[in-house]
N, C-alpha and C. Protein backbone atom coordinates (compact mmCIF):
# COMPACT_ATOMS: atom_id res chain seq x y z
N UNK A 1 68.26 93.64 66.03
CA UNK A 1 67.09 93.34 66.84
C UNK A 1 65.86 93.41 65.96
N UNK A 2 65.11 92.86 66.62
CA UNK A 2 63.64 92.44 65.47
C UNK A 2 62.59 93.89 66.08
N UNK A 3 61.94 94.29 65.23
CA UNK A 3 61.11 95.24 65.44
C UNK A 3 59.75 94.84 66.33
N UNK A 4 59.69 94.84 67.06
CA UNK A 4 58.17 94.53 67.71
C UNK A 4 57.12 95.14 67.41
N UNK A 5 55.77 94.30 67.61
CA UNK A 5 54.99 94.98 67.41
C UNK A 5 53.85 95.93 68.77
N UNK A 6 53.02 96.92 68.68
CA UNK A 6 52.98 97.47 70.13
C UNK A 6 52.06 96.14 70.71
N UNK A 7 51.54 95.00 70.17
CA UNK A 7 50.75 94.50 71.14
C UNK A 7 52.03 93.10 71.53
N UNK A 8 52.89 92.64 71.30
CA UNK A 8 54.24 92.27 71.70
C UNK A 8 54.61 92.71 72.75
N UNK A 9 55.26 94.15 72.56
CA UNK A 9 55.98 94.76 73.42
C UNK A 9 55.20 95.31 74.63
N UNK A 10 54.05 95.10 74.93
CA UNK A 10 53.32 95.11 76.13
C UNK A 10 53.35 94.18 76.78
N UNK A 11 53.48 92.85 75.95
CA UNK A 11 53.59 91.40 76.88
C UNK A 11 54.73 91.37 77.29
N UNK A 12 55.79 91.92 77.07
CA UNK A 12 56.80 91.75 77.53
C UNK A 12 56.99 92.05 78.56
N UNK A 13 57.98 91.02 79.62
CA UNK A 13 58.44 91.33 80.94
C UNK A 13 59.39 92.11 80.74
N UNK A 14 59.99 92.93 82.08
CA UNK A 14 60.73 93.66 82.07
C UNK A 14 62.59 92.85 81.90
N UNK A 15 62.69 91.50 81.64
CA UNK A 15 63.35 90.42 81.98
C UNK A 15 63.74 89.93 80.60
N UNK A 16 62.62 90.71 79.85
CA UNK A 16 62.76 90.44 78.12
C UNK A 16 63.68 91.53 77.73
N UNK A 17 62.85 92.84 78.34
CA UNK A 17 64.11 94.11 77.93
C UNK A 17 65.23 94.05 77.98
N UNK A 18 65.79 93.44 79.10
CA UNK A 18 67.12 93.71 79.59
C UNK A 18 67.44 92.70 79.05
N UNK A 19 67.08 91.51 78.37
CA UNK A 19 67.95 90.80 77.56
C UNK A 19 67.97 91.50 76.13
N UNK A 20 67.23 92.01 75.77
CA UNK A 20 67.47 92.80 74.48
C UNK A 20 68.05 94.31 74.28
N UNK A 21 68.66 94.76 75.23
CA UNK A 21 69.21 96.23 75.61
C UNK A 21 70.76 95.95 75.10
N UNK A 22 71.11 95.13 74.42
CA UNK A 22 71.76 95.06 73.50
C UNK A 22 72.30 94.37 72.23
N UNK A 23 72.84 94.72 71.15
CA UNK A 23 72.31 93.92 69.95
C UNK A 23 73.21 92.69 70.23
N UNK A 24 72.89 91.23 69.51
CA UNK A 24 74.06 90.40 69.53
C UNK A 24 75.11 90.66 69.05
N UNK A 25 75.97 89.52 69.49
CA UNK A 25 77.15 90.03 68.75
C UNK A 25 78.33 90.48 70.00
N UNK A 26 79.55 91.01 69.61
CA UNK A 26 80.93 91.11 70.86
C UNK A 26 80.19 91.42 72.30
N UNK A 27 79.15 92.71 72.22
CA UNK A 27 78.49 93.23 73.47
C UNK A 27 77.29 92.20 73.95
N UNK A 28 76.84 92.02 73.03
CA UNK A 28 75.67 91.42 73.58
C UNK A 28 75.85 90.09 74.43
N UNK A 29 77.02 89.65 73.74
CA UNK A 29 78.07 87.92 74.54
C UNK A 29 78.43 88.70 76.10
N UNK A 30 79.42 89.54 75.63
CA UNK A 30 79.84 90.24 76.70
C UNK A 30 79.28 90.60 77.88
N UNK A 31 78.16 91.10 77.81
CA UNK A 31 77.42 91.94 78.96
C UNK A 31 76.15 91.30 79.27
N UNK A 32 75.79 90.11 78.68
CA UNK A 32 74.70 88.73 79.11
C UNK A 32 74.53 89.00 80.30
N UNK A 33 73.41 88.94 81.38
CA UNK A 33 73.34 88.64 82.41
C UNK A 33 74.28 87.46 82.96
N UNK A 34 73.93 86.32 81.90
CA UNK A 34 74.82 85.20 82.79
C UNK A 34 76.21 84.71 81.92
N UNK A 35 77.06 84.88 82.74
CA UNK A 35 78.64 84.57 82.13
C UNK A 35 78.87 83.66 81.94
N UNK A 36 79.62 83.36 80.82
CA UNK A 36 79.85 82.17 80.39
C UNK A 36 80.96 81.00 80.98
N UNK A 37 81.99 80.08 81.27
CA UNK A 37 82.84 80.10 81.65
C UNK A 37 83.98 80.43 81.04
N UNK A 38 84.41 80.86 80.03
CA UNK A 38 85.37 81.67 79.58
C UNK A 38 85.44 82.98 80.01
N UNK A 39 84.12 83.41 80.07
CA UNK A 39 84.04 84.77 80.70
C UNK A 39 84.51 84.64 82.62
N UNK A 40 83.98 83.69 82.94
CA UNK A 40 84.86 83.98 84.65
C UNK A 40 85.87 83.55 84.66
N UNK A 41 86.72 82.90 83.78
CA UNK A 41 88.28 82.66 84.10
C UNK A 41 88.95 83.74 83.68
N UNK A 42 88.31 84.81 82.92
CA UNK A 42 88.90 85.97 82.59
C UNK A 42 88.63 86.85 83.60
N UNK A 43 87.39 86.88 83.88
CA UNK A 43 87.04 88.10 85.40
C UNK A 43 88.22 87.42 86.58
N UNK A 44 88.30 86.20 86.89
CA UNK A 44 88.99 85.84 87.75
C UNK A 44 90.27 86.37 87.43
N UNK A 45 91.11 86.02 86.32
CA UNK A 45 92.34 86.69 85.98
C UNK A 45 92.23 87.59 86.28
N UNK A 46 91.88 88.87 85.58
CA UNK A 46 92.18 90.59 85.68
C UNK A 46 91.03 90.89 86.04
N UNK A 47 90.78 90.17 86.97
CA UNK A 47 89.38 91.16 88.32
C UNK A 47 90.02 90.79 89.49
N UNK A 48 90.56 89.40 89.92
CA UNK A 48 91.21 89.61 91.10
C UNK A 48 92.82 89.19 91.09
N UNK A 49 93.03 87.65 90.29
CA UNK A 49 94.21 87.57 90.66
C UNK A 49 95.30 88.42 90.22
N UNK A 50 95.46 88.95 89.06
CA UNK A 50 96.61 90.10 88.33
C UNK A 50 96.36 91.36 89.37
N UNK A 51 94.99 91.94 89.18
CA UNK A 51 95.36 93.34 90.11
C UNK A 51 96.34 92.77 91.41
N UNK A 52 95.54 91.84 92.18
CA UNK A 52 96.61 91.45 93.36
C UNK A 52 97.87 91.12 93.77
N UNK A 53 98.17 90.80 92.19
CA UNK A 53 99.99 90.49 91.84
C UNK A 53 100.00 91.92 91.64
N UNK A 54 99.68 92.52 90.99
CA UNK A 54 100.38 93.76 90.50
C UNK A 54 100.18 94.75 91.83
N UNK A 55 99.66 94.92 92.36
CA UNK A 55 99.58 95.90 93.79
C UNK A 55 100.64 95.22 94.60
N UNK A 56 100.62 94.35 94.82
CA UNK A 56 101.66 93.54 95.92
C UNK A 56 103.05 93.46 95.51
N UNK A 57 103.13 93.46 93.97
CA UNK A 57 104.67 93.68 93.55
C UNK A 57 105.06 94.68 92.56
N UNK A 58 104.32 95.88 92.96
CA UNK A 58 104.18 96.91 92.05
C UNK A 58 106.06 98.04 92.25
N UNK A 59 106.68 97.31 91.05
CA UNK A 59 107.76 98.76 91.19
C UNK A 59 107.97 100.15 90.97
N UNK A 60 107.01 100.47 90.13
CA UNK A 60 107.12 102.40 89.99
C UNK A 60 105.90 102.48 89.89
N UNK A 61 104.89 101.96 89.53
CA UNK A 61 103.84 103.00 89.82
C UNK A 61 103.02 103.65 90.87
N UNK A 62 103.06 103.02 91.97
CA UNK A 62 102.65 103.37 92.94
C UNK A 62 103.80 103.17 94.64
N UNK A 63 104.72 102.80 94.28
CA UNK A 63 105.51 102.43 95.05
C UNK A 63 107.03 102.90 94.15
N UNK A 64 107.83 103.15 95.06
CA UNK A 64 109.44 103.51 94.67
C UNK A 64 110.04 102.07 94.95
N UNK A 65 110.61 102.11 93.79
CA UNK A 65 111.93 100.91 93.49
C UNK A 65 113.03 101.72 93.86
N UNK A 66 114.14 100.26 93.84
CA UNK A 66 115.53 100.61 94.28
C UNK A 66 116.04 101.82 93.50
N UNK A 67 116.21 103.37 93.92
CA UNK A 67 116.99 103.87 93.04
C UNK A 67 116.47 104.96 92.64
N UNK A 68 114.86 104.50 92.45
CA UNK A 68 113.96 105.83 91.90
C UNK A 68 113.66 106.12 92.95
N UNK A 69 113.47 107.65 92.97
CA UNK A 69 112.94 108.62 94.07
C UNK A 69 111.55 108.45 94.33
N UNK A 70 111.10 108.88 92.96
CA UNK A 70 109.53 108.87 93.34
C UNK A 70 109.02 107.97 91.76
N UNK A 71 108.03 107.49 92.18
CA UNK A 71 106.89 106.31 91.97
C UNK A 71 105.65 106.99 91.13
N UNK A 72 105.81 106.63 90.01
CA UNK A 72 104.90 107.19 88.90
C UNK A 72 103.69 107.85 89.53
N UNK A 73 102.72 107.55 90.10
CA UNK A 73 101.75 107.99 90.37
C UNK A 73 101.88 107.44 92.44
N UNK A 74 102.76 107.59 92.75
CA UNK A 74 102.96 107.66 94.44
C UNK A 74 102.65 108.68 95.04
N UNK A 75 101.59 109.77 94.88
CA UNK A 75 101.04 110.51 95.31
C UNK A 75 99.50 110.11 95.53
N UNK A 76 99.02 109.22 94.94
CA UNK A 76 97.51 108.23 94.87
C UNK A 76 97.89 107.38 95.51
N UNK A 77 98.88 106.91 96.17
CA UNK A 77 98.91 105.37 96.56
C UNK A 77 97.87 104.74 97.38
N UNK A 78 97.68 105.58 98.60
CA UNK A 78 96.42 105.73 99.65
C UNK A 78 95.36 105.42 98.73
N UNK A 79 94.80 106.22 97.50
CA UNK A 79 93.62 106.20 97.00
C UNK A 79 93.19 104.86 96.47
N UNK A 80 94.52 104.57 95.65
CA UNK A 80 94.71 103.21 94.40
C UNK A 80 94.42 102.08 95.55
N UNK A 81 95.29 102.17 96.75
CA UNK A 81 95.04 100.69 97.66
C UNK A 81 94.03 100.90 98.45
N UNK A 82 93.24 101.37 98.42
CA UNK A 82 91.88 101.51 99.23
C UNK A 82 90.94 100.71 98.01
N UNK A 83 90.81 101.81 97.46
CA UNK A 83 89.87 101.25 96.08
C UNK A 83 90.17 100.06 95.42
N UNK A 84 91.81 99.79 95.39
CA UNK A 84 91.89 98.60 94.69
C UNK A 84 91.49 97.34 95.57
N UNK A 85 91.95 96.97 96.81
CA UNK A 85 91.30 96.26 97.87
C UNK A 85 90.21 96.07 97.72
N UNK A 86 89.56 96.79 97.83
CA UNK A 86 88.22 96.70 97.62
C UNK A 86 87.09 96.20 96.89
N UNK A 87 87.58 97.01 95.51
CA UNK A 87 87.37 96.36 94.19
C UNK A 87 87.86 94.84 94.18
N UNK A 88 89.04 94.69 94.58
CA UNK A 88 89.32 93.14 94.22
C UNK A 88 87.88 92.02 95.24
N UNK A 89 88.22 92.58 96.55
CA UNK A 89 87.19 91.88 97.47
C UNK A 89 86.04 91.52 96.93
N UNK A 90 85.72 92.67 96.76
CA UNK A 90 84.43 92.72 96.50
C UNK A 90 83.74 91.81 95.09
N UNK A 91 84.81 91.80 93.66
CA UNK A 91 84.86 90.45 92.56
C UNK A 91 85.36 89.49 92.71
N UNK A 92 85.50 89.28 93.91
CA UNK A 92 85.59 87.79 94.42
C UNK A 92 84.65 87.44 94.93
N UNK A 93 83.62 88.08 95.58
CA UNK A 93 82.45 87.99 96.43
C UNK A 93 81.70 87.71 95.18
N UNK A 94 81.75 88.56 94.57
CA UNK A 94 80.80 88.76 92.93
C UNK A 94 80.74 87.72 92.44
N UNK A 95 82.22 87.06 92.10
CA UNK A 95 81.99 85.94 91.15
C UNK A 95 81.94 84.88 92.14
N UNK A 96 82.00 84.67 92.70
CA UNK A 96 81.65 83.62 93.77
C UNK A 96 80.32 83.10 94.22
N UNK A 97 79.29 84.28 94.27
CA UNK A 97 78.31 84.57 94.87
C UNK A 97 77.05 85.04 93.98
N UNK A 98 77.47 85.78 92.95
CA UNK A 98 76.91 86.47 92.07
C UNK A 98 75.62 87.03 92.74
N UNK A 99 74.51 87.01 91.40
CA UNK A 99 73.00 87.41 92.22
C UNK A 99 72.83 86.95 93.48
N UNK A 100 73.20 86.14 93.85
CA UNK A 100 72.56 85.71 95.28
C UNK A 100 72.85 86.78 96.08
N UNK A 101 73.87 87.71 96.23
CA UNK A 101 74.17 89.13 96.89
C UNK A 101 73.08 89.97 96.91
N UNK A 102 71.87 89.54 96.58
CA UNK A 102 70.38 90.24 96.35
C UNK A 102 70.41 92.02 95.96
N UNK A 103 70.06 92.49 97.54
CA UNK A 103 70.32 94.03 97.58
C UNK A 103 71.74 94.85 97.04
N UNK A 104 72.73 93.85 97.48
CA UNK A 104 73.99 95.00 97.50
C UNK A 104 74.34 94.98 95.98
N UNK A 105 73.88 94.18 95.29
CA UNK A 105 74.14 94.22 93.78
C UNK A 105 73.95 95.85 93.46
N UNK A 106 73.10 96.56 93.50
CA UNK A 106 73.76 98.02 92.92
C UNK A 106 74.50 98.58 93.53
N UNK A 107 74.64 98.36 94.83
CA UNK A 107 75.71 99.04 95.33
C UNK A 107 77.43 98.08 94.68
N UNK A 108 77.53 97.26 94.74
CA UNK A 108 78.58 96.59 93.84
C UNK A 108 78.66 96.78 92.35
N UNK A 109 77.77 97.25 92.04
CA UNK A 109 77.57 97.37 90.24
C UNK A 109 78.09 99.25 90.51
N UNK A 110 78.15 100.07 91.48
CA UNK A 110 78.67 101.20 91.72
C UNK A 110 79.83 101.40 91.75
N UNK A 111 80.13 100.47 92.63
CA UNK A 111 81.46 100.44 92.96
C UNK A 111 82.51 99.59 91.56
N UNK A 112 82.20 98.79 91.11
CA UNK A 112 82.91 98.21 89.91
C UNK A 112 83.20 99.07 88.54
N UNK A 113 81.78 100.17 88.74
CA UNK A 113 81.99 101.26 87.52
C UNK A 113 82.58 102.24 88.34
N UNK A 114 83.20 102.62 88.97
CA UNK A 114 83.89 103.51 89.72
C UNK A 114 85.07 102.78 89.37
N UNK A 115 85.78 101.71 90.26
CA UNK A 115 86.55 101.03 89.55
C UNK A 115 87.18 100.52 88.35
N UNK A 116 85.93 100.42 87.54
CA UNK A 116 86.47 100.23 86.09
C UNK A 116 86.57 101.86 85.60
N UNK A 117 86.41 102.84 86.13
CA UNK A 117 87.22 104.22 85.06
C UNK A 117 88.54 104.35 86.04
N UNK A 118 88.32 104.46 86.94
CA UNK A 118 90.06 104.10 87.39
C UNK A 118 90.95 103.61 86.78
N UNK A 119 90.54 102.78 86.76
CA UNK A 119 91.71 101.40 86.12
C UNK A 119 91.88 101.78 84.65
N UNK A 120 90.64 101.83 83.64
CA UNK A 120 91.75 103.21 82.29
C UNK A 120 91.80 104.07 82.72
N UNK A 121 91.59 104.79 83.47
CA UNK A 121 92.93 106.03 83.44
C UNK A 121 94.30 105.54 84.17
N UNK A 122 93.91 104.74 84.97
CA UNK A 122 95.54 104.42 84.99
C UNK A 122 96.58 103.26 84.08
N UNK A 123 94.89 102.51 83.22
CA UNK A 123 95.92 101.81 82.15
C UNK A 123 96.39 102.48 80.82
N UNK A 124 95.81 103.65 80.67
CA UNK A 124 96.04 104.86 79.85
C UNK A 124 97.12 105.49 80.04
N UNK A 125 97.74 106.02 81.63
CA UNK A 125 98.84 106.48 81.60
C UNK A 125 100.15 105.17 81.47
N UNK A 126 99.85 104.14 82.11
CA UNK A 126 100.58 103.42 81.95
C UNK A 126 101.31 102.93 80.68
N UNK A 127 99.90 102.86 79.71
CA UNK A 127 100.59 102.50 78.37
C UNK A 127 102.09 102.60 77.75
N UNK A 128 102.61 103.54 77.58
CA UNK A 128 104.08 103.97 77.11
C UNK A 128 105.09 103.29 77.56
N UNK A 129 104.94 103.22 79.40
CA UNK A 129 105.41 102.26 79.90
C UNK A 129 105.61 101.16 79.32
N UNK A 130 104.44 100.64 79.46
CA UNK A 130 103.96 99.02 78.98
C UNK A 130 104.63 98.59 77.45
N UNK A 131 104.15 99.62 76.55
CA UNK A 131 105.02 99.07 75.76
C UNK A 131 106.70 99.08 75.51
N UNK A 132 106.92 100.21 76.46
CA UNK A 132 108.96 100.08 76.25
C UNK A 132 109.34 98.87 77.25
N UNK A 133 107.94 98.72 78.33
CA UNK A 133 108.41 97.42 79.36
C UNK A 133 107.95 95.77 78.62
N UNK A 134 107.61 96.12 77.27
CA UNK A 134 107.42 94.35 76.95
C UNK A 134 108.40 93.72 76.15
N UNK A 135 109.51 94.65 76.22
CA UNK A 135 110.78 94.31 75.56
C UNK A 135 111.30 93.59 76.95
N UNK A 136 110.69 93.73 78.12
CA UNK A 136 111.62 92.92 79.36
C UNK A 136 110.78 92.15 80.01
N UNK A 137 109.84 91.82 79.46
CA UNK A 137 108.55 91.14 79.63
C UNK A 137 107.84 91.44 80.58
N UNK A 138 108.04 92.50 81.83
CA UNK A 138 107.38 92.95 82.92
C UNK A 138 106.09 93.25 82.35
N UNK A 139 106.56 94.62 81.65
CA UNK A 139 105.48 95.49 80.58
C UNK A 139 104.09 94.87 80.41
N UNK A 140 104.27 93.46 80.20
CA UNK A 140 103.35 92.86 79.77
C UNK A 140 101.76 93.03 81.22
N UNK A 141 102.57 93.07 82.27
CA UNK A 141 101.63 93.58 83.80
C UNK A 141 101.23 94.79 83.62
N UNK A 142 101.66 95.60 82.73
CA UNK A 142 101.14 97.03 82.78
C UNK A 142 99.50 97.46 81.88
N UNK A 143 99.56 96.12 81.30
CA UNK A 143 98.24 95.67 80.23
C UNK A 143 96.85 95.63 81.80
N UNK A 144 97.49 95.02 82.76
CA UNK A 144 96.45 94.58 83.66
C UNK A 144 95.03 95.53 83.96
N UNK A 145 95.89 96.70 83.95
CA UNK A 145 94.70 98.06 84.80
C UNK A 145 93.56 97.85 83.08
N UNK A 146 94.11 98.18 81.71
CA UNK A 146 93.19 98.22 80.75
C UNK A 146 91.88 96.40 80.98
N UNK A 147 92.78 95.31 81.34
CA UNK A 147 91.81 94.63 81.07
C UNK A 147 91.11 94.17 82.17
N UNK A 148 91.23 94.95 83.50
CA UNK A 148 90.43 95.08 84.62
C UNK A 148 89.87 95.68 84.47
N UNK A 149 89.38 96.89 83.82
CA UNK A 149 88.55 98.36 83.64
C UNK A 149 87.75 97.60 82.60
N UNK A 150 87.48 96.59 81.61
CA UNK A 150 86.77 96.16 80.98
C UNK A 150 86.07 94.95 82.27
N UNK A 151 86.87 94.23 82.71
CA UNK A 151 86.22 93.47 83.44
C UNK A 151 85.18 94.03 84.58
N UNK A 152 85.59 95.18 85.16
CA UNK A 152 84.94 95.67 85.87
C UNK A 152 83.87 96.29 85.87
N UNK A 153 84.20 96.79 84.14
CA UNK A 153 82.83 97.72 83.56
C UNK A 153 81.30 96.50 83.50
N UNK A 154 82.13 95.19 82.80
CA UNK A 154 81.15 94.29 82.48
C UNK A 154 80.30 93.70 83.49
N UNK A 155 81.07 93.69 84.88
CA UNK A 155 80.66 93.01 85.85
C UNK A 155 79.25 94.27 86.07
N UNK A 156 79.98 95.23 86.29
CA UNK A 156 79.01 96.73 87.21
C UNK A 156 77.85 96.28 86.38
N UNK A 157 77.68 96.40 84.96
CA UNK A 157 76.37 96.59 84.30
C UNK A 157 75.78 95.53 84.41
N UNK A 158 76.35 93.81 84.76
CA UNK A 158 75.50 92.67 85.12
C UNK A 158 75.02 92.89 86.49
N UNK A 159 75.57 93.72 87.52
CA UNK A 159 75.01 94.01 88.60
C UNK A 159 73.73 94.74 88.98
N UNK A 160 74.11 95.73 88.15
CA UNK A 160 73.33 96.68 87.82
C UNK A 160 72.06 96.31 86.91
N UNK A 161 72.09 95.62 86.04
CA UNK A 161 71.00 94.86 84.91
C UNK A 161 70.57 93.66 86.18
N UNK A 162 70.93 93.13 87.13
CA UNK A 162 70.20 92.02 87.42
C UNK A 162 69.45 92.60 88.86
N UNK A 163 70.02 93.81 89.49
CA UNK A 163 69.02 94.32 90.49
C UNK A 163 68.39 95.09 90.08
N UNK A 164 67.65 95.60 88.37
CA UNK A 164 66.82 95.89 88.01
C UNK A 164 65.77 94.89 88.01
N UNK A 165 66.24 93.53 87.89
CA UNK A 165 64.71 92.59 88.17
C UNK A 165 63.82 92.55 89.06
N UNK A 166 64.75 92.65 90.51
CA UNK A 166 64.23 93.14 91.81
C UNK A 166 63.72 94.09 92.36
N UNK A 167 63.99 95.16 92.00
CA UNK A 167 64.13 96.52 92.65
C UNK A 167 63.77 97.38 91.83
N UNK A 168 63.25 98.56 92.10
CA UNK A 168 62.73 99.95 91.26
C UNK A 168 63.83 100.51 90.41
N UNK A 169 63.73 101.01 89.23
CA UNK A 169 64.88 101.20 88.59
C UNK A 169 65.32 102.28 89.81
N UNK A 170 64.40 103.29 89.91
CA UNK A 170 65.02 104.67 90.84
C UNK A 170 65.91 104.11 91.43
N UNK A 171 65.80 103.38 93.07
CA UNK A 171 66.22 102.68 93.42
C UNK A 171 67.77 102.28 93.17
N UNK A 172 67.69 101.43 92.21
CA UNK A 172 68.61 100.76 91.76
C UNK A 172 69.78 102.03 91.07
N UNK A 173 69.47 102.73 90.34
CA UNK A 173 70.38 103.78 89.95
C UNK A 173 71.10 104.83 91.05
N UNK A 174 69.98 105.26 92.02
CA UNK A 174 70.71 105.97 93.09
C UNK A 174 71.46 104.95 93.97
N UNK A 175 71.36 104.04 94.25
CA UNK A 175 72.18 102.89 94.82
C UNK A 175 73.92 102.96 94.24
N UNK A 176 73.65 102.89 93.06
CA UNK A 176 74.64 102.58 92.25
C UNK A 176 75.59 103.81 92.32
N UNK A 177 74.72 105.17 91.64
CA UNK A 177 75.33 106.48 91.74
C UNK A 177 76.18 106.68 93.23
N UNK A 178 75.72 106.55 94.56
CA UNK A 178 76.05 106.55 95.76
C UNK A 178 76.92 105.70 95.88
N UNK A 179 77.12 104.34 95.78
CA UNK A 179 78.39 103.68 96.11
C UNK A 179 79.71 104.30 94.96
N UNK A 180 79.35 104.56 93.91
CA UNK A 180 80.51 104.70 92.94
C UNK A 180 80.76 106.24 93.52
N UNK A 181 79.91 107.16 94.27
CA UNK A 181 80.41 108.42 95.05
C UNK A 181 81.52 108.19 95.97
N UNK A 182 80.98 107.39 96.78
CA UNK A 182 81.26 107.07 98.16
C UNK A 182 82.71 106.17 97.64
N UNK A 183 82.62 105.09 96.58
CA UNK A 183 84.15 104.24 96.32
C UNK A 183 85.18 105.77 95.80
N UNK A 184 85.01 106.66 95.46
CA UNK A 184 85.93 107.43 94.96
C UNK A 184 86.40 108.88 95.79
N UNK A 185 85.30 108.61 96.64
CA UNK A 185 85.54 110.24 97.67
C UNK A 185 85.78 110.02 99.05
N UNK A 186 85.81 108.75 99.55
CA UNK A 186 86.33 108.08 100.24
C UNK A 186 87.79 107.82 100.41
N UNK A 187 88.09 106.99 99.68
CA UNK A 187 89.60 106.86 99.57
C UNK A 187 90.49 108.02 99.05
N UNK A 188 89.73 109.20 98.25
CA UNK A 188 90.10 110.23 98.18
C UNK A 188 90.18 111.66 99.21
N UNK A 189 89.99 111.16 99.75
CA UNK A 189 89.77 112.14 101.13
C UNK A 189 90.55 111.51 102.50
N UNK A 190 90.59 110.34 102.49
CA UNK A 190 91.87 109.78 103.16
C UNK A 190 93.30 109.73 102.79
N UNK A 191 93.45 110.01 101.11
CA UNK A 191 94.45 109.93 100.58
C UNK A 191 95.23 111.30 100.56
N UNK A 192 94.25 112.35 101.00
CA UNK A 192 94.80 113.60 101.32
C UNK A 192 94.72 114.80 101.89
């Protein structure tokens, strides 16, 4: 980034910052306000359609297959299909709709970073799996939770970065903080 000078960086809109709040380069492509189309055929992949294959035909991790007793993490199941539902809904609305969602953008930029640490920790435990399962090519679905937790992260902070244009940062951060409360203590409190 170029050094400004202080009578510069006074003219600047707040619209300048947030395009420069990160350097170019992998992040700076990445986390653009506006996505590219390579970037939504990937959010579309592992933001809605894979999680939705993988919840719907999920064999041990959250559900018992023929044979096994219990289901890797089938003690969350309640939690995972609340939140995951949700999460998916809701990046379909996202990419569909994007900014035009005006207000609820921090509350969706909450909920997606709530979502995206979910999803590594459960593509974290999964891993081991994943790789003894890509010898049978399933495995290869167990990749999904890691590259939804990136998709999700990227989406939250374009949510989050674009209802800062609108709205008071305060605002906009307790928005955010509160839905990513509410997406995780919610389904966690029904789940047990």
């Amino acid at each position: 980034m170029q050094s400004l000078k202080l009578a510069e960086y006074e003219e600047l809109t707040e619209a300048d910052v947030l395009e420069t709040w990160l350097p170019a380069g992998f992040f700076g492509r990445h986390f653009d306000l506006q996505p590219t189309a390579r970037q939504q055929r990937f959010d579309w992949s592992f933001g809605v359609i894979l999680p939705t294959i993988c919840v719907a035909a999920d064999p041990i991790v959250f559900n018992s297959f023929a044979g096994v007793e219990d289901a890797l993490l089938g003690r969350y199941s309640i939690f995972a299909y609340i939140l995951s539902s949700v999460s998916i809904m809701s990046m379909a609305a996202w990419l569909l709709w994007g900014h035009r969602l005006g207000d609820l953008r921090p509350y969706i930029g909450g909920l997606f970073l709530a979502g995206s640490v979910i999803s590594l920790i459960v593509g974290v435990i999964l891993l081991p799996f994943s790789l003894i399962g890509m010898f049978m090519l399933i495995g290869f679905l167990g990749f999904t939770p890691l590259f939804s937790s990136f998709v999700y992260l990227r989406n939250g902070l374009r949510a989050i970065k674009g209802a800062r244009l609108d709205l008071p940062r305060e605002v906009v951060y307790r928005a955010a903080i509160l839905a990513a409360l509410y997406s995780l203590i919610v389904p966690f409190v029904l789940n047990f």
